[in-house]
Protein backbone atom coordinates (compact mmCIF):
# COMPACT_ATOMS: atom_id res chain seq x y z
CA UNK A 1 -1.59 -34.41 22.80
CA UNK A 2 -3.03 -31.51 22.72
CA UNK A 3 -1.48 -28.05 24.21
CA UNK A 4 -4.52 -27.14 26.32
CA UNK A 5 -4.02 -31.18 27.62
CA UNK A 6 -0.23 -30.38 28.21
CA UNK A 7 -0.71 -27.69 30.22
CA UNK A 8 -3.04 -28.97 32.50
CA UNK A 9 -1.12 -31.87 32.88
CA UNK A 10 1.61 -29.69 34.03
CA UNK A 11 -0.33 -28.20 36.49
CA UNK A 12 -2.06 -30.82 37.95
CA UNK A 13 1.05 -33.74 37.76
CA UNK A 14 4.63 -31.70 37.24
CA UNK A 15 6.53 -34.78 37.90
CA UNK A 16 5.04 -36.92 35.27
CA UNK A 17 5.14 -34.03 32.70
CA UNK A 18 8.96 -34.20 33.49
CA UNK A 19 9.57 -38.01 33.65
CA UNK A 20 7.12 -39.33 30.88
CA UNK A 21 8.84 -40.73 27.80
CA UNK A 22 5.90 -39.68 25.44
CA UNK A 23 5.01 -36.31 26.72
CA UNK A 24 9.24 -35.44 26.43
CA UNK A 25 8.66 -36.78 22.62
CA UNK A 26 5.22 -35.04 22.25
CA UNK A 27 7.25 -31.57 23.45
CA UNK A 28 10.15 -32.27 21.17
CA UNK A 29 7.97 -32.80 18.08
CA UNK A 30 6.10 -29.42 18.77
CA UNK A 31 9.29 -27.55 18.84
CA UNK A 32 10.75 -29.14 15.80
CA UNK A 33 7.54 -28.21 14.20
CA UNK A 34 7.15 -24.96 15.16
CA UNK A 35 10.63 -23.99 14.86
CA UNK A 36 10.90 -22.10 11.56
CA UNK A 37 7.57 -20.38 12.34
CA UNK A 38 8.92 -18.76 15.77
CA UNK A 39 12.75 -18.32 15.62
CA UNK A 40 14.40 -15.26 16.00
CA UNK A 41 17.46 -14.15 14.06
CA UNK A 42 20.54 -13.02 16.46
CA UNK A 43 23.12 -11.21 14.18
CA UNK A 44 26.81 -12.41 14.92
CA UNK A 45 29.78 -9.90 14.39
CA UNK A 46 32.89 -12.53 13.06
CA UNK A 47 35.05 -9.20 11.74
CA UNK A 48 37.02 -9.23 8.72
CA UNK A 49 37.34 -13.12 8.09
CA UNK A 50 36.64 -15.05 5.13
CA UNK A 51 33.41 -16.94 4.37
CA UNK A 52 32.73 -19.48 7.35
CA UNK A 53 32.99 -22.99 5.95
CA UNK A 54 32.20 -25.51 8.58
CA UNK A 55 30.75 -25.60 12.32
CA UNK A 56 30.06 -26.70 15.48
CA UNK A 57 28.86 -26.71 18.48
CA UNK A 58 30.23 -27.33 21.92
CA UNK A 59 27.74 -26.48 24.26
CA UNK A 60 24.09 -24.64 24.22
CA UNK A 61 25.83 -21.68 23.98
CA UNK A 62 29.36 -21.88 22.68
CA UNK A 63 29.70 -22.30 18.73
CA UNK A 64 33.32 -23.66 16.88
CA UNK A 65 33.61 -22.15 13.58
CA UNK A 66 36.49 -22.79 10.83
CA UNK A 67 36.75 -20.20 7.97
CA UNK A 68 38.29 -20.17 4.56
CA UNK A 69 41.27 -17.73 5.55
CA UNK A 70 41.97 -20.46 8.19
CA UNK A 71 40.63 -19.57 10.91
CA UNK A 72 39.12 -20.74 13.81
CA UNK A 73 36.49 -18.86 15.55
CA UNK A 74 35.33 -19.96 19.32
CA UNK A 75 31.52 -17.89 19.34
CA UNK A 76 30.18 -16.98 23.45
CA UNK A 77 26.74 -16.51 22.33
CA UNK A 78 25.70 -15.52 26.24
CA UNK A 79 28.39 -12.86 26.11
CA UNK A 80 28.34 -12.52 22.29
CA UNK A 81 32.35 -12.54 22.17
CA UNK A 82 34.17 -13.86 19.33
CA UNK A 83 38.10 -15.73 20.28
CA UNK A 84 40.60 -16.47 17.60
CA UNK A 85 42.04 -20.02 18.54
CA UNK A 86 45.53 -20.29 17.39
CA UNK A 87 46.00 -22.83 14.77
CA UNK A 88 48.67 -25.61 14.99
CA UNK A 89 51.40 -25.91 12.60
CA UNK A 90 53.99 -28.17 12.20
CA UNK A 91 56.57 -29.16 14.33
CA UNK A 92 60.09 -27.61 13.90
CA UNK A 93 62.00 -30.43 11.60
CA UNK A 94 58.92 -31.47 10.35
CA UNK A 95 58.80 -31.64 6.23
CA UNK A 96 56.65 -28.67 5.02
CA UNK A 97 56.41 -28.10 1.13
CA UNK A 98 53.29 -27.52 1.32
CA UNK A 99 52.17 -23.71 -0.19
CA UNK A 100 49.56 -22.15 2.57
CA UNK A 101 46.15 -21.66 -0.10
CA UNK A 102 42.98 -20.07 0.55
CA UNK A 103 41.38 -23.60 0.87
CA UNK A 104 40.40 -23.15 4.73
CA UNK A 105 38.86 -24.94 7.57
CA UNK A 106 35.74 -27.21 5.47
CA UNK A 107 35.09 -29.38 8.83
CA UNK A 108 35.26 -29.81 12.34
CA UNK A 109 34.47 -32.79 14.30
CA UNK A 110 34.51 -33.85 18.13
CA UNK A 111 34.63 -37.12 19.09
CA UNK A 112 31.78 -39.13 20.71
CA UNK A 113 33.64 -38.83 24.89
CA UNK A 114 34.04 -34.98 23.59
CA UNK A 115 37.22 -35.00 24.51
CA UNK A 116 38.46 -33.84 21.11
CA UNK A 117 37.68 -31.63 18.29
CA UNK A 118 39.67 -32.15 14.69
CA UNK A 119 39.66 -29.46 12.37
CA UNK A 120 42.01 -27.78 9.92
CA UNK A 121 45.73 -27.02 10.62
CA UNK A 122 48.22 -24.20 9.69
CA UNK A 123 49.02 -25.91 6.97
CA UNK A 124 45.38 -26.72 4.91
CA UNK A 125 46.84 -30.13 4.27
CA UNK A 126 47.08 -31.30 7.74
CA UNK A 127 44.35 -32.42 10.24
CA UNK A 128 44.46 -30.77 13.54
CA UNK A 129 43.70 -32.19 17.03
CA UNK A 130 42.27 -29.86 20.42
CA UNK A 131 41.57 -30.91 23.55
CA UNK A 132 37.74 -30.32 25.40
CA UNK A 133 36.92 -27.79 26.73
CA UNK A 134 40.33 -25.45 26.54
CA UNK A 135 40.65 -26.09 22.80
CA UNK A 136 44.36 -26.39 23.71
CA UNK A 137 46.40 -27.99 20.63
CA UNK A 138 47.02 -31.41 21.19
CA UNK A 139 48.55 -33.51 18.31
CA UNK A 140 48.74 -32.77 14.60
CA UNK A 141 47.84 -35.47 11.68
CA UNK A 142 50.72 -35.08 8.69
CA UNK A 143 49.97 -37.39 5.30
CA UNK A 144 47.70 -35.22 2.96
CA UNK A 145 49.08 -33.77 -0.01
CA UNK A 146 46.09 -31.12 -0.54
CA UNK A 147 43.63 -29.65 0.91
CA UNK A 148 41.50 -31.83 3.85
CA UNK A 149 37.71 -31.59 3.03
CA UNK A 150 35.79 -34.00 5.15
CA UNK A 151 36.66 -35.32 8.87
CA UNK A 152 34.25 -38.00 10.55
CA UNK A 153 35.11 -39.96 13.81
CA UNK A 154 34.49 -44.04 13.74
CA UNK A 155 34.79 -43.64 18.02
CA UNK A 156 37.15 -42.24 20.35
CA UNK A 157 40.10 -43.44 18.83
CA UNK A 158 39.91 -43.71 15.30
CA UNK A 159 39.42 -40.60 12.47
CA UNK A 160 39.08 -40.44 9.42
CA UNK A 161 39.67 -37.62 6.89
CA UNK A 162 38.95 -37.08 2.94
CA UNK A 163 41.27 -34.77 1.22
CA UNK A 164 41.17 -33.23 -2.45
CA UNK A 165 44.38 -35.27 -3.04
CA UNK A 166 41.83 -38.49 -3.74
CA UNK A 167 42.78 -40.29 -0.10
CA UNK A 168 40.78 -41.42 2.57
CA UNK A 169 43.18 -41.70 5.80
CA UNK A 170 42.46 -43.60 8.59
CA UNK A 171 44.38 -42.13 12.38
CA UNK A 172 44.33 -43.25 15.56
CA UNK A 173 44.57 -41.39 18.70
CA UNK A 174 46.22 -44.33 20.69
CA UNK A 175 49.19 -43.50 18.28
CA UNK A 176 49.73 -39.86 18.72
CA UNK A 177 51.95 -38.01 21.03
CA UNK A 178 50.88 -34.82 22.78
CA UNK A 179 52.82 -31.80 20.84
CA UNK A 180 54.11 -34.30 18.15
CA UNK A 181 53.25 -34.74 14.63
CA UNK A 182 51.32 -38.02 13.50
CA UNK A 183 51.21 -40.29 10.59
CA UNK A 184 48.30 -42.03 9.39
CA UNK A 185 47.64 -46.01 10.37
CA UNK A 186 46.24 -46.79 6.55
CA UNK A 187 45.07 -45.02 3.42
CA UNK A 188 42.75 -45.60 0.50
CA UNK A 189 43.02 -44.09 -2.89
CA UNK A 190 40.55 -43.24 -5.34
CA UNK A 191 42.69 -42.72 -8.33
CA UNK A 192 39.43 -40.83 -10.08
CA UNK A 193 37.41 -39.37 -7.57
CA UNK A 194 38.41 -36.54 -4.10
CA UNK A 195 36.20 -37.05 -1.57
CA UNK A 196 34.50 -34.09 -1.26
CA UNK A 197 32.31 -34.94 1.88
CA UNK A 198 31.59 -37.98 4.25
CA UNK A 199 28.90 -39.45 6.88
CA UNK A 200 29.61 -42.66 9.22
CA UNK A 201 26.34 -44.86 9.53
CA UNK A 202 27.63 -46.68 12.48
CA UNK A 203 24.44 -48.65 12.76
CA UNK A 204 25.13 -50.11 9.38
CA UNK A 205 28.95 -50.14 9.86
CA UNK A 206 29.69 -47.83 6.82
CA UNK A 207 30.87 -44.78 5.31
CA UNK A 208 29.74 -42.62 2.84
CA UNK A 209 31.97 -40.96 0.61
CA UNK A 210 31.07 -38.16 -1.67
CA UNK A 211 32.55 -36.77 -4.80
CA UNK A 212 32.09 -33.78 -6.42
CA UNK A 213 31.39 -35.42 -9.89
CA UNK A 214 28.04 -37.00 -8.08
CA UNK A 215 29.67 -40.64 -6.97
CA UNK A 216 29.10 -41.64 -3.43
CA UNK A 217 31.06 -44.75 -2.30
CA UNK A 218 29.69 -47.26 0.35
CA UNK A 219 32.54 -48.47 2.63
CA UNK A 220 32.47 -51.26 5.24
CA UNK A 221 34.17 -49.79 8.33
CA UNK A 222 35.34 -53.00 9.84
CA UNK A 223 37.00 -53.87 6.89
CA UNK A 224 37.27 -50.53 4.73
CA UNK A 225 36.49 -52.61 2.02
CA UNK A 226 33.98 -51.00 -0.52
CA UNK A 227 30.07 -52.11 -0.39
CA UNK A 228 28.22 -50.60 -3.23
CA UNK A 229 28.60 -47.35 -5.24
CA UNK A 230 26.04 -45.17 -7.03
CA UNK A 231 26.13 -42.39 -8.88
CA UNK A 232 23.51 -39.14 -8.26
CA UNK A 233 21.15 -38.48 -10.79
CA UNK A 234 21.97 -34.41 -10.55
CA UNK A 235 25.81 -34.53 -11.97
CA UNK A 236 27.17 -30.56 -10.54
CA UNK A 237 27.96 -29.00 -7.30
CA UNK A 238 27.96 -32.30 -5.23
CA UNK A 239 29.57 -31.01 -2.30
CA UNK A 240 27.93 -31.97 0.86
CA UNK A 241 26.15 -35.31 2.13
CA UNK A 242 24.85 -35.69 5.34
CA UNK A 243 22.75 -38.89 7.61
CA UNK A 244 19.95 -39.74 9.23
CA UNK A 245 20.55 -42.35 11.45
CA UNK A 246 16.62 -43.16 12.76
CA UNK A 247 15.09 -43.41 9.28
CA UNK A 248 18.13 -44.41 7.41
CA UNK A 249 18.88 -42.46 4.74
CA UNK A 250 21.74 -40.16 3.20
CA UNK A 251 20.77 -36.50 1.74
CA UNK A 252 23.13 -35.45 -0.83
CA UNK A 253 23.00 -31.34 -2.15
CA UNK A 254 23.46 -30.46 -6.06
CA UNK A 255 22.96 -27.48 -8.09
CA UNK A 256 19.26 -27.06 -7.52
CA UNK A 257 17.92 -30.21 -5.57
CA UNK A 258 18.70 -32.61 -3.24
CA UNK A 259 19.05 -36.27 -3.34
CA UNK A 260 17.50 -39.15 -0.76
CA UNK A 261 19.55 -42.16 -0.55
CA UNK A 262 19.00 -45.52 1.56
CA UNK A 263 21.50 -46.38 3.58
CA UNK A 264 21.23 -49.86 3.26
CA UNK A 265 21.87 -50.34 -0.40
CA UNK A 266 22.55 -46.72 -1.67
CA UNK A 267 19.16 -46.66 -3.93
CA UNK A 268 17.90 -43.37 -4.64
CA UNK A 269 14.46 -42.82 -2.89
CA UNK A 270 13.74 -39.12 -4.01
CA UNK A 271 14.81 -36.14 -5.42
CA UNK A 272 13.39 -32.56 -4.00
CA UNK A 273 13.87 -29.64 -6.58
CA UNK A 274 14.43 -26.35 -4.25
CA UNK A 275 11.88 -23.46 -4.93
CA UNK A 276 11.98 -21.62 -7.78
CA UNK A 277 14.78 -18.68 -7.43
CA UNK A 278 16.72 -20.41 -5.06
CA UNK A 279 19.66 -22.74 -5.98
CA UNK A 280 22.91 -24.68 -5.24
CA UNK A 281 22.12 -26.19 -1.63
CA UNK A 282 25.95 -25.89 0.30
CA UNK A 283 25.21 -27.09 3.38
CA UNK A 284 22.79 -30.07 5.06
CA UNK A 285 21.76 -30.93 8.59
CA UNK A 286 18.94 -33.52 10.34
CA UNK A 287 17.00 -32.70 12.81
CA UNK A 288 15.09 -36.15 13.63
CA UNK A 289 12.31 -35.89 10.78
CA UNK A 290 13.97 -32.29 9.39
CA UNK A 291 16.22 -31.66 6.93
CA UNK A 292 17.83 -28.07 6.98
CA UNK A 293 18.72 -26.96 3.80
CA UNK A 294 21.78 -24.12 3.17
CA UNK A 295 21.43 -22.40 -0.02
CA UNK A 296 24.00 -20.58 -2.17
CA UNK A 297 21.02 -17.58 -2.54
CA UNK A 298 21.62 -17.34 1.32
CA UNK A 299 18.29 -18.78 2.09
CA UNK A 300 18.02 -21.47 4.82
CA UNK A 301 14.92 -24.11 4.29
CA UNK A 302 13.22 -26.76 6.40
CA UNK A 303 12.19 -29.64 5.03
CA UNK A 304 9.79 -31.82 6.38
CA UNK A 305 10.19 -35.63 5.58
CA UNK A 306 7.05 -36.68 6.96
CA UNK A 307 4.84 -34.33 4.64
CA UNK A 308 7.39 -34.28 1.83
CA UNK A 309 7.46 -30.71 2.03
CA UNK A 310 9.34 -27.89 3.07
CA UNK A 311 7.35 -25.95 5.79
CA UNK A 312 4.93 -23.11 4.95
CA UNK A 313 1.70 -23.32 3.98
CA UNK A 314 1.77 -21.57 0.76
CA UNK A 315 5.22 -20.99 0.00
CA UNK A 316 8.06 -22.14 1.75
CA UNK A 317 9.21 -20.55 4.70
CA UNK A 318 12.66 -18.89 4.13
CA UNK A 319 15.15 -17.80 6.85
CA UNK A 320 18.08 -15.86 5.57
CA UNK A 321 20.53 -14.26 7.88
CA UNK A 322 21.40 -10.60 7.75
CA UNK A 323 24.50 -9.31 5.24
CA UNK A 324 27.44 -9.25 7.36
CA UNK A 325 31.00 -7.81 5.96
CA UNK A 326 32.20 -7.77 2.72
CA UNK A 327 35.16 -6.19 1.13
CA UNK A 328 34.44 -4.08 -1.39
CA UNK A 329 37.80 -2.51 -2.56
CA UNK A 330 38.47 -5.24 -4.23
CA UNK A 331 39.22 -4.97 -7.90
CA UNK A 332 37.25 -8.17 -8.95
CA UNK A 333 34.30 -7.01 -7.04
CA UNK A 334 34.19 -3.62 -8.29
CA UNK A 335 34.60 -5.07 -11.96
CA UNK A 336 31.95 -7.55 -11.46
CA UNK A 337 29.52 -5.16 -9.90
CA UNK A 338 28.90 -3.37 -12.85
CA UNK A 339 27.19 -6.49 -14.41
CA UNK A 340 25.63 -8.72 -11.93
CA UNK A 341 25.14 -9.18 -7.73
CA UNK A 342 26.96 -10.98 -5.69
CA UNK A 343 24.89 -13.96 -3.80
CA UNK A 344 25.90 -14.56 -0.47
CA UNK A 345 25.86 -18.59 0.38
CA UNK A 346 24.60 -20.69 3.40
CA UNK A 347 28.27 -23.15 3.80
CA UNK A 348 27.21 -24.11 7.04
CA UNK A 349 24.08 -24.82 9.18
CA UNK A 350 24.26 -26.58 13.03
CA UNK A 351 22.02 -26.99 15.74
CA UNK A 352 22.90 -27.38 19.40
CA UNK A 353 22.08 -30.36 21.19
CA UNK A 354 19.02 -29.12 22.47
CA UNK A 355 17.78 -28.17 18.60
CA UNK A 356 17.09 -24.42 20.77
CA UNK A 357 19.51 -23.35 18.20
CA UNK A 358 20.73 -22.75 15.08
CA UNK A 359 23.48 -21.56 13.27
CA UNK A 360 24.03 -20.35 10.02
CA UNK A 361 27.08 -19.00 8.42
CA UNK A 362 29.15 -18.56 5.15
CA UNK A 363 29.79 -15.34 2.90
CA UNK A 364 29.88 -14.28 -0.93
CA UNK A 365 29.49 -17.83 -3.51
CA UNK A 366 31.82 -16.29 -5.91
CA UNK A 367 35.15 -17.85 -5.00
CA UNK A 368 37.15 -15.02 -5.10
CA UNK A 369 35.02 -12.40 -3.22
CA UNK A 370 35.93 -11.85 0.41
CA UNK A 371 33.22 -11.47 3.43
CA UNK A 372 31.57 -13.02 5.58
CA UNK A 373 27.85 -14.04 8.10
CA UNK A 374 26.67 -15.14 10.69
CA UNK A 375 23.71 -16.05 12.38
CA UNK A 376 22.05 -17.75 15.21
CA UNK A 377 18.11 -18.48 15.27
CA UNK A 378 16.42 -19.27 18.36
């Protein structure tokens, strides 16, 4: 359809422009298409935080964020207020060895009734549980022994969570206990591989499991039994894998490409290098046919899987947010200024459920530099 055909159509019939299955697809296409061509960047101001590691969001205009100091950032974008939520710890007589780490918040996940949201606890270990909409602490999952990288609901009830400590535990919600700690139902160990990232494929009744040395596992969810396992042909900076559930297939970021997978049997269908000067992709989303691409150069791409492309005619089109804070009286940044730049990396990208926006967020790739950014394209 045409947009001189859409528009008189709305003029002339505004109920079936509303109501008509194919003309609601037609409009979502064009916006999907059109989207990195017309955006607008909207600065956000997060303060003096630490690189923003995961996100989400809970409404067309609220964003979740967790960070790698530990904490989590509610984001008003219609009053453009940031709120600290306070983070839940553990229980008084509850066991903590644990030594608090720089390790952060690396996801957050709502359940499908979005009743809940998981994300990281005081202690970088544990798995943390707040109820919709208040974001009022709820429960608190106890049973890692490092830090918690990847969280993924199965349905309302059941969670899991992939830690650095080389376990995959499985919770359930029926089991926990408002203000109480929480034990896990059942683990699996990987005795040479943390999971570093994971995506349900509930169609297929699996799990994918990533690992930072370039393995991703296959799991049967029913009986968390393992399918198939493959191994990426790009071996460094594995770190994020993400799903499309329409055309089946799994998207896996490395060091300077990403990797297409099949959901079905794991087989590698293609592998996009990223543009020349631009490297280490940190963060994927889907968009129906779209694959948004977080770079460690602080560029965000679009790729299109229809053309095989990323969009722009000539050269890729390339949205990086604007520099936020970074602390420069550092001594390691002051040493390591002399010799080289800092790059600022894209940890996180998100859209709304609408896809009206978008938001993008991390801080300084250099582990130990502190700062942060944030942005939201529209």
């Amino acid at each position: 359809m045409a947009v001189a055909r859409y528009l008189y159509e709305r003029q002339v019939n505004p109920r079936r422009v509303a109501t008509d299955p194919s003309i609601i697809k037609w409009k979502r296409n064009l916006q999907i298409e059109t989207f990195p061509f017309v955006c607008r960047e909207s600065s956000v101001t997060l303060g003096l935080c630490d690189k923003v590691f995961s996100s989400l969001w809970l409404s067309e205009y609220q964003v979740l964020c967790g960070t790698k100091c530990n904490q989590l950032l509610f984001y008003d974008t219609s009053v453009r207020k940031v709120i600290s939520i306070p983070t839940v710890g553990r229980p008084i007589g509850c066991h903590d060895s644990a030594q608090l780490s720089p390790s952060g918040m690396h996801s957050i996940s709502r359940n499908p009734s979005e009743q809940l949201v998981a994300a990281g606890g005081q202690n970088v270990n544990d798995v943390a549980f707040y109820k919709l909409p208040t974001l009022e602490p709820y429960t608190l999952g106890v049973g890692h022994q490092d830090w918690v990288f990847a969280l993924c609901w199965l349905d309302d009830d059941i969670i899991l969570s992939g830690s650095r400590d080389h376990q995959l535990l499985i919770w359930s919600m029926s089991k926990a206990v408002e203000g109480s700690a929480m034990s896990p139902v059942t683990s699996l160990c990987f005795s040479d591989d943390l999971v570093r990232d994971m995506a349900i494929c509930s169609r297929n009744h699996e799990v994918a499991l990533l690992s930072p040395n370039g393995r991703l596992r296959i799991l049967d969810i029913e009986v968390m039994a393992k399918k198939h396992s493959v191994q990426t042909p790009a071996l460094t900076d594995n770190v994020c894998v993400t799903i499309n559930k329409d055309q089946n297939v799994y998207a896996v970021g490395s060091s300077d490409c990403f990797l297409l997978a099949d959901t079905c049997c794991g087989n590698w269908r293609q592998r996009v290098q990223l543009p020349a000067g631009i490297q280490a992709v940190r963060s994927l989303v889907f968009r129906d046919h779209t694959l948004t691409v977080g770079c460690g150069t602080g560029e965000v791409l679009v790729y299109d899987m229809r053309k095989n492309a990323f969009f722009g005619s000539t050269a890729p089109i390339k949205m990086k947010p604007t520099f936020g804070f970074m602390r420069t009286i550092d001594r390691t940044y002051q040493a390591y200024l002399v010799n080289g730049k800092v790059n600022q990396a894209v940890y996180t990208v998100s859209y709304s459920q609408s896809g009206h926006g978008l938001f993008a967020a991390g801080g300084p790739l250099n582990a130990p530099f502190y700062g942060n950014f944030a942005s939201i394209y529209s």
